[in-house]
N, C-alpha and C. Protein backbone atom coordinates (compact mmCIF):
# COMPACT_ATOMS: atom_id res chain seq x y z
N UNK A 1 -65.47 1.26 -44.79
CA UNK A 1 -66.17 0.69 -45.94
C UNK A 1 -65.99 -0.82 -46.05
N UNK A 2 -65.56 -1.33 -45.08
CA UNK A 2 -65.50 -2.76 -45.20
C UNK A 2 -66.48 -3.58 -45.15
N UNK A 3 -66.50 -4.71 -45.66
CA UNK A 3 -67.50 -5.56 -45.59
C UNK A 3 -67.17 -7.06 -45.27
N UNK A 4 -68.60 -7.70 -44.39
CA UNK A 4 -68.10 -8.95 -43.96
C UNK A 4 -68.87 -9.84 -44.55
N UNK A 5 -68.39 -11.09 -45.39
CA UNK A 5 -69.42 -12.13 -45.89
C UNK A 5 -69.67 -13.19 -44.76
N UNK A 6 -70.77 -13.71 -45.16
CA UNK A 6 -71.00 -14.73 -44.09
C UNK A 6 -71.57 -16.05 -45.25
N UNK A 7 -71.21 -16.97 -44.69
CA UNK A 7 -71.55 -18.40 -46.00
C UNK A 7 -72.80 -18.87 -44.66
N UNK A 8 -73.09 -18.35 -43.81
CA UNK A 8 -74.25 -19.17 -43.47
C UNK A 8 -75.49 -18.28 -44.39
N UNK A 9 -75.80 -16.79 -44.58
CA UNK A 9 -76.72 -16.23 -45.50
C UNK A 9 -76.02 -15.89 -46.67
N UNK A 10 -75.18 -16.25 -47.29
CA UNK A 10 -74.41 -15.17 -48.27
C UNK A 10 -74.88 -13.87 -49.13
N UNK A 11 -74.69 -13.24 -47.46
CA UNK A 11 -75.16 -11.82 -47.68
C UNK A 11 -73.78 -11.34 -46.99
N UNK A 12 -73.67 -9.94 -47.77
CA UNK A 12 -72.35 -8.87 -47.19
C UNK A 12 -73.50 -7.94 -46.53
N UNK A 13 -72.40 -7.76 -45.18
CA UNK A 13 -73.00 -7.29 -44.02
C UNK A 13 -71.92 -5.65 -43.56
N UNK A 14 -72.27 -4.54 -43.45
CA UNK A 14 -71.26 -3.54 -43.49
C UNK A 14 -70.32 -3.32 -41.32
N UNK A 15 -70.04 -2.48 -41.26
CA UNK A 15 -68.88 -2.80 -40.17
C UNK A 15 -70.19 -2.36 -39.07
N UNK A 16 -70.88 -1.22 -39.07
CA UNK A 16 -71.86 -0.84 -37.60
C UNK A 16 -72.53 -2.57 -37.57
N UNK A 17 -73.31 -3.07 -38.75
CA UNK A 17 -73.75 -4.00 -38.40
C UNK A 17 -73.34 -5.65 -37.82
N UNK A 18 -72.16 -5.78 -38.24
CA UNK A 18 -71.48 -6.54 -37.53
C UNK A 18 -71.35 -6.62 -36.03
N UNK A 19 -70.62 -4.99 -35.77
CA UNK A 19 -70.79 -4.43 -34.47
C UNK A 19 -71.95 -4.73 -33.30
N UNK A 20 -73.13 -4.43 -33.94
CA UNK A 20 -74.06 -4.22 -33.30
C UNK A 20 -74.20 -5.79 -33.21
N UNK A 21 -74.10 -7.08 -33.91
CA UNK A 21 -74.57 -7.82 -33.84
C UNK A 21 -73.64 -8.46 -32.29
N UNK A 22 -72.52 -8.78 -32.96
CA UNK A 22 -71.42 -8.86 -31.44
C UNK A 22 -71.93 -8.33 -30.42
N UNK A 23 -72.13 -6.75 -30.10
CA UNK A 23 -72.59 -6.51 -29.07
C UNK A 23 -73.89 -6.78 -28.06
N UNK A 24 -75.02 -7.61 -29.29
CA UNK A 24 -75.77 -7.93 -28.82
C UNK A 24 -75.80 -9.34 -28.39
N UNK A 25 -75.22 -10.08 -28.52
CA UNK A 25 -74.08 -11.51 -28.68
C UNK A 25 -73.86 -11.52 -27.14
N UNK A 26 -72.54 -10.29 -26.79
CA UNK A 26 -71.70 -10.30 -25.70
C UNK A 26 -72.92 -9.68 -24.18
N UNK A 27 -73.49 -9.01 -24.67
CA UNK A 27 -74.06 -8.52 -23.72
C UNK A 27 -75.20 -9.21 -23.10
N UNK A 28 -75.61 -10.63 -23.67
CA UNK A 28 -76.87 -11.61 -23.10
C UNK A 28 -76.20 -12.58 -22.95
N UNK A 29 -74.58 -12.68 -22.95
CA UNK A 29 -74.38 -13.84 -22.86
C UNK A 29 -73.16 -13.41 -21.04
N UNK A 30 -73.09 -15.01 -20.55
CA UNK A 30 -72.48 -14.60 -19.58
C UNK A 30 -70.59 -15.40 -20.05
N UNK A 31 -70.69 -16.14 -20.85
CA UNK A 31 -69.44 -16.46 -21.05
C UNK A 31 -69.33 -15.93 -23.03
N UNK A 32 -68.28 -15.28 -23.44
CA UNK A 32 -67.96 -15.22 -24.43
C UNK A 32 -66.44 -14.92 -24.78
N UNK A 33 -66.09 -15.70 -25.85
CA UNK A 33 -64.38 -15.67 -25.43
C UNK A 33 -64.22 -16.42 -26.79
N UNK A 34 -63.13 -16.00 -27.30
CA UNK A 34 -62.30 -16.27 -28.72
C UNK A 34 -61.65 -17.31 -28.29
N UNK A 35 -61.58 -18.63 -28.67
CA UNK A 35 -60.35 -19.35 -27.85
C UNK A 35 -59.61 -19.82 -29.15
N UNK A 36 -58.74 -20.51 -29.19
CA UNK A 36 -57.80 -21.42 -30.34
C UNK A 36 -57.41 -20.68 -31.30
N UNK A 37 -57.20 -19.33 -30.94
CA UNK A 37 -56.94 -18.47 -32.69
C UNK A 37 -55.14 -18.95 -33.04
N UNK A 38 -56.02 -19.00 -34.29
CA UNK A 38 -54.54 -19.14 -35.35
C UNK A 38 -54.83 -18.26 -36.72
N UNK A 39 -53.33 -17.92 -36.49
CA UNK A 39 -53.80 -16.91 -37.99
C UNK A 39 -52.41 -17.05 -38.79
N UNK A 40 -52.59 -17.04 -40.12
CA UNK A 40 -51.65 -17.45 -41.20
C UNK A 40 -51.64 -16.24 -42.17
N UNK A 41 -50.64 -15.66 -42.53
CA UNK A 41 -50.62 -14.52 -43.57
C UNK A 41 -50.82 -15.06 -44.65
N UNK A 42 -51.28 -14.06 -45.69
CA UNK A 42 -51.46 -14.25 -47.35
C UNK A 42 -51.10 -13.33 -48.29
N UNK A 43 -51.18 -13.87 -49.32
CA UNK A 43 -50.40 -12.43 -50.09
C UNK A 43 -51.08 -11.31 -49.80
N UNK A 44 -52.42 -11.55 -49.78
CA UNK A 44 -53.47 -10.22 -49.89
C UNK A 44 -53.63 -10.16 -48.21
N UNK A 45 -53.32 -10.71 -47.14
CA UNK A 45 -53.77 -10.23 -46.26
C UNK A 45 -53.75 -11.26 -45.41
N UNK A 46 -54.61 -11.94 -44.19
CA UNK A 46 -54.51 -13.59 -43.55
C UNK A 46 -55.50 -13.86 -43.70
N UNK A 47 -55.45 -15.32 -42.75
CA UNK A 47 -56.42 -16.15 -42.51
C UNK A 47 -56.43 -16.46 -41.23
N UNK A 48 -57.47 -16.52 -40.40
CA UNK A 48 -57.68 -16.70 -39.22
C UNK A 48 -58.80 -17.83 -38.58
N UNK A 49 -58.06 -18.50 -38.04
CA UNK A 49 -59.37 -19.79 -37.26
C UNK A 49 -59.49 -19.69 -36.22
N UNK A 50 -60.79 -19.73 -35.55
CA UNK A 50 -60.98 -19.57 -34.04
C UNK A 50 -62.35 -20.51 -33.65
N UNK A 51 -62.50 -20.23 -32.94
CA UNK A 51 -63.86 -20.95 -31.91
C UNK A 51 -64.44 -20.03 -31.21
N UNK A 52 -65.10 -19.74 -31.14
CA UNK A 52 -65.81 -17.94 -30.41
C UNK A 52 -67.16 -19.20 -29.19
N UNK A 53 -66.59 -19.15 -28.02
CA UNK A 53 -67.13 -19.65 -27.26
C UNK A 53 -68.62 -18.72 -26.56
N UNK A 54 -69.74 -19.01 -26.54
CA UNK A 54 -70.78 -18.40 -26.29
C UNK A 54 -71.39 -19.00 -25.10
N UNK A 55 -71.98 -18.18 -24.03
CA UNK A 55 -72.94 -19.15 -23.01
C UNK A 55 -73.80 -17.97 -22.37
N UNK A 56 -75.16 -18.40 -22.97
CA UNK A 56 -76.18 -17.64 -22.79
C UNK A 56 -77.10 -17.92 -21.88
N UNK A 57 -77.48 -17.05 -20.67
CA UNK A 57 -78.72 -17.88 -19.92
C UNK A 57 -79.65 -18.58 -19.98
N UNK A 58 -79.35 -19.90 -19.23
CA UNK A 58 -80.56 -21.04 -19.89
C UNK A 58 -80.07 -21.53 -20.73
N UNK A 59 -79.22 -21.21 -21.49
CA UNK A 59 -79.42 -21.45 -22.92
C UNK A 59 -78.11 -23.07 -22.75
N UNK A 60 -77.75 -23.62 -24.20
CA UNK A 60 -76.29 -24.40 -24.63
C UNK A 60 -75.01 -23.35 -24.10
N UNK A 61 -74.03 -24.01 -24.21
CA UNK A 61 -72.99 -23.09 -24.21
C UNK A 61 -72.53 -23.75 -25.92
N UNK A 62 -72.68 -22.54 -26.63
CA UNK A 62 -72.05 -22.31 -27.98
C UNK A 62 -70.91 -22.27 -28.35
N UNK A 63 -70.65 -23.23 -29.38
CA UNK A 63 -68.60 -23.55 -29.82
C UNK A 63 -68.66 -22.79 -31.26
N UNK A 64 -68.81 -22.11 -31.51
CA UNK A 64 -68.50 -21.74 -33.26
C UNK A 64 -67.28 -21.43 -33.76
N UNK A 65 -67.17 -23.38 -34.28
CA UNK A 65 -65.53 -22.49 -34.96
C UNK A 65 -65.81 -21.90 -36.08
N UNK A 66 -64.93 -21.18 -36.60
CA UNK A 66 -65.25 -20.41 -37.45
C UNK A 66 -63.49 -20.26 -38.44
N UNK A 67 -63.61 -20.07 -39.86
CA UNK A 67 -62.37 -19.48 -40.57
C UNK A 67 -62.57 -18.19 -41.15
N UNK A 68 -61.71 -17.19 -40.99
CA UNK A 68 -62.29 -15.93 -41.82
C UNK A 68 -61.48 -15.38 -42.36
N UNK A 69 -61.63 -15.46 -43.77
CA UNK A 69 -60.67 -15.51 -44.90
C UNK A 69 -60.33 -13.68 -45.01
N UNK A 70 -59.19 -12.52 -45.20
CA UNK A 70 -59.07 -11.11 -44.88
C UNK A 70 -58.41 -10.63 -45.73
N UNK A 71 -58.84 -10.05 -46.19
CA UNK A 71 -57.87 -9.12 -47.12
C UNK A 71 -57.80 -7.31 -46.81
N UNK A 72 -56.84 -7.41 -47.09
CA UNK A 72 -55.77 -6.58 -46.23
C UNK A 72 -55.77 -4.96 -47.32
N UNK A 73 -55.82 -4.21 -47.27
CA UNK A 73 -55.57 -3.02 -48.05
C UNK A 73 -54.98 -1.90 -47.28
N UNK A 74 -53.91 -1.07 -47.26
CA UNK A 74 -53.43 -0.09 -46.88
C UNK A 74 -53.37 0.14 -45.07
N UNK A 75 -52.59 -1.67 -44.55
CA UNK A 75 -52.95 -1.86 -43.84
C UNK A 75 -54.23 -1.94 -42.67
N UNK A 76 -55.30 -2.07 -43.87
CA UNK A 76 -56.68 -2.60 -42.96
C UNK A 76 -57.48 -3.54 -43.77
N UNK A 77 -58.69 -3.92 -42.88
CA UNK A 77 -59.12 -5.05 -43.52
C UNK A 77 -59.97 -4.31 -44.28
N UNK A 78 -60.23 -5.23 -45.48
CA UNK A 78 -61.39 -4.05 -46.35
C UNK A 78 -62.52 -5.15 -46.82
N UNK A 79 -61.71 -6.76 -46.41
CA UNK A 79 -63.52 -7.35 -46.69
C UNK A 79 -62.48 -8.99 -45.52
N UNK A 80 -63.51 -9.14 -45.64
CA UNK A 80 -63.66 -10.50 -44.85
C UNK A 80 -64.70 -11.64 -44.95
N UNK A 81 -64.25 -12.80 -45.68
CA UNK A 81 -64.84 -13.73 -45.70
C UNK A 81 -65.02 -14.68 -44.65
N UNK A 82 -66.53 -15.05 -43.47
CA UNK A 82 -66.45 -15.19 -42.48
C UNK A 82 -67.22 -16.78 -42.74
N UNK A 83 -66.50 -18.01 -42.34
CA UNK A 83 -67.13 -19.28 -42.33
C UNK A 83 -67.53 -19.88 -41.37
N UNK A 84 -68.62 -19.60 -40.52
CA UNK A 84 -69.34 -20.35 -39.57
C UNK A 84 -70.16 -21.60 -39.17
N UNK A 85 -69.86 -22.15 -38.25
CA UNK A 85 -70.88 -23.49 -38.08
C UNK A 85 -72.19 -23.04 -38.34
N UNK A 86 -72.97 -23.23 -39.02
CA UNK A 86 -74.39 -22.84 -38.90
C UNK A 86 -75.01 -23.11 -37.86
N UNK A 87 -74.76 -24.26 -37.55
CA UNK A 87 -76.03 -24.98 -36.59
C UNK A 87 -75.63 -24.33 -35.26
N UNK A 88 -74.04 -23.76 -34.89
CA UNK A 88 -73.97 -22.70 -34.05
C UNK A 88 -74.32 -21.25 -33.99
N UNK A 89 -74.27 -21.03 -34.89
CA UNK A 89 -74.72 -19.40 -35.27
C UNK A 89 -75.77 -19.09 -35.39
N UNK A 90 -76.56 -20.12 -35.72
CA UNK A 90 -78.10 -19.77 -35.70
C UNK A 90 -79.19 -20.50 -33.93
N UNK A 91 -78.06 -20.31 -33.40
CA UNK A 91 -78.15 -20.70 -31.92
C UNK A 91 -77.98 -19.19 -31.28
N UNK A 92 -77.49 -18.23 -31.71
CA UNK A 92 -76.84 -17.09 -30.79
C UNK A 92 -78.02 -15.78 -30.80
N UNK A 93 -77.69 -15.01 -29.71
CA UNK A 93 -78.94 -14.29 -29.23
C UNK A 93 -79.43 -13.14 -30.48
N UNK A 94 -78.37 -13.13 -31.05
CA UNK A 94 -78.90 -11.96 -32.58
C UNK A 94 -79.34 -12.58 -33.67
N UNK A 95 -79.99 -14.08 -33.42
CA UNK A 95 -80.81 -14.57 -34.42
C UNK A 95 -81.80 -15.11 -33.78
N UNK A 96 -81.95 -15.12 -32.50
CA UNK A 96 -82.85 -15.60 -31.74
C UNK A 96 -83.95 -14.63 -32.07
N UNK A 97 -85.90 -15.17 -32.62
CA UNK A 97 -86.60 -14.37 -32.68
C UNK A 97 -87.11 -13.43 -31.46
N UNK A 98 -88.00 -12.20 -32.04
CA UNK A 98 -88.91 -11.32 -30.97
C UNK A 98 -87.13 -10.33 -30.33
């Protein structure tokens, strides 16, 4: 039942769809890779910063750092606030039209 916010639409997005979006992400791209993670605990749960490196055929190779704020319930995540570069994220193959 978790849910992920995103501040580039601020829309909550549920866990298959996240999923599916990643997978459609990883699977057109030929380089994809988490690099620089740091993560800091919180009372309610952590915080995590990364750079999710993307490189799609033809395409830029994509840097999105990103912070994603977690809160934690009965040891799992139960929402996640996700802060993305826009101008990277709206570069990646699951927003790309057609």
């Amino acid at each position: 039942d978790a849910q992920v916010w995103h501040n580039t639409d601020n829309g909550l997005t549920d866990i298959p769809t996240t999923i599916s979006n990643l997978k459609t992400i990883r699977e057109t791209a030929t380089i994809f890779s988490y690099e620089d993670i740091r993560r800091t605990a919180t009372q309610d749960g952590f915080v995590q910063q990364h750079t999710l490196v993307v490189q799609q055929p033809g395409g830029p190779r994509i840097e999105d750092r990103a912070c994603c704020v977690c809160t934690v319930k009965n040891g799992r995540i139960c929402r996640m606030d996700a802060y993305h570069d826009s101008a990277a994220t709206g570069a990646m193959a699951h927003k790309s039209p057609g």
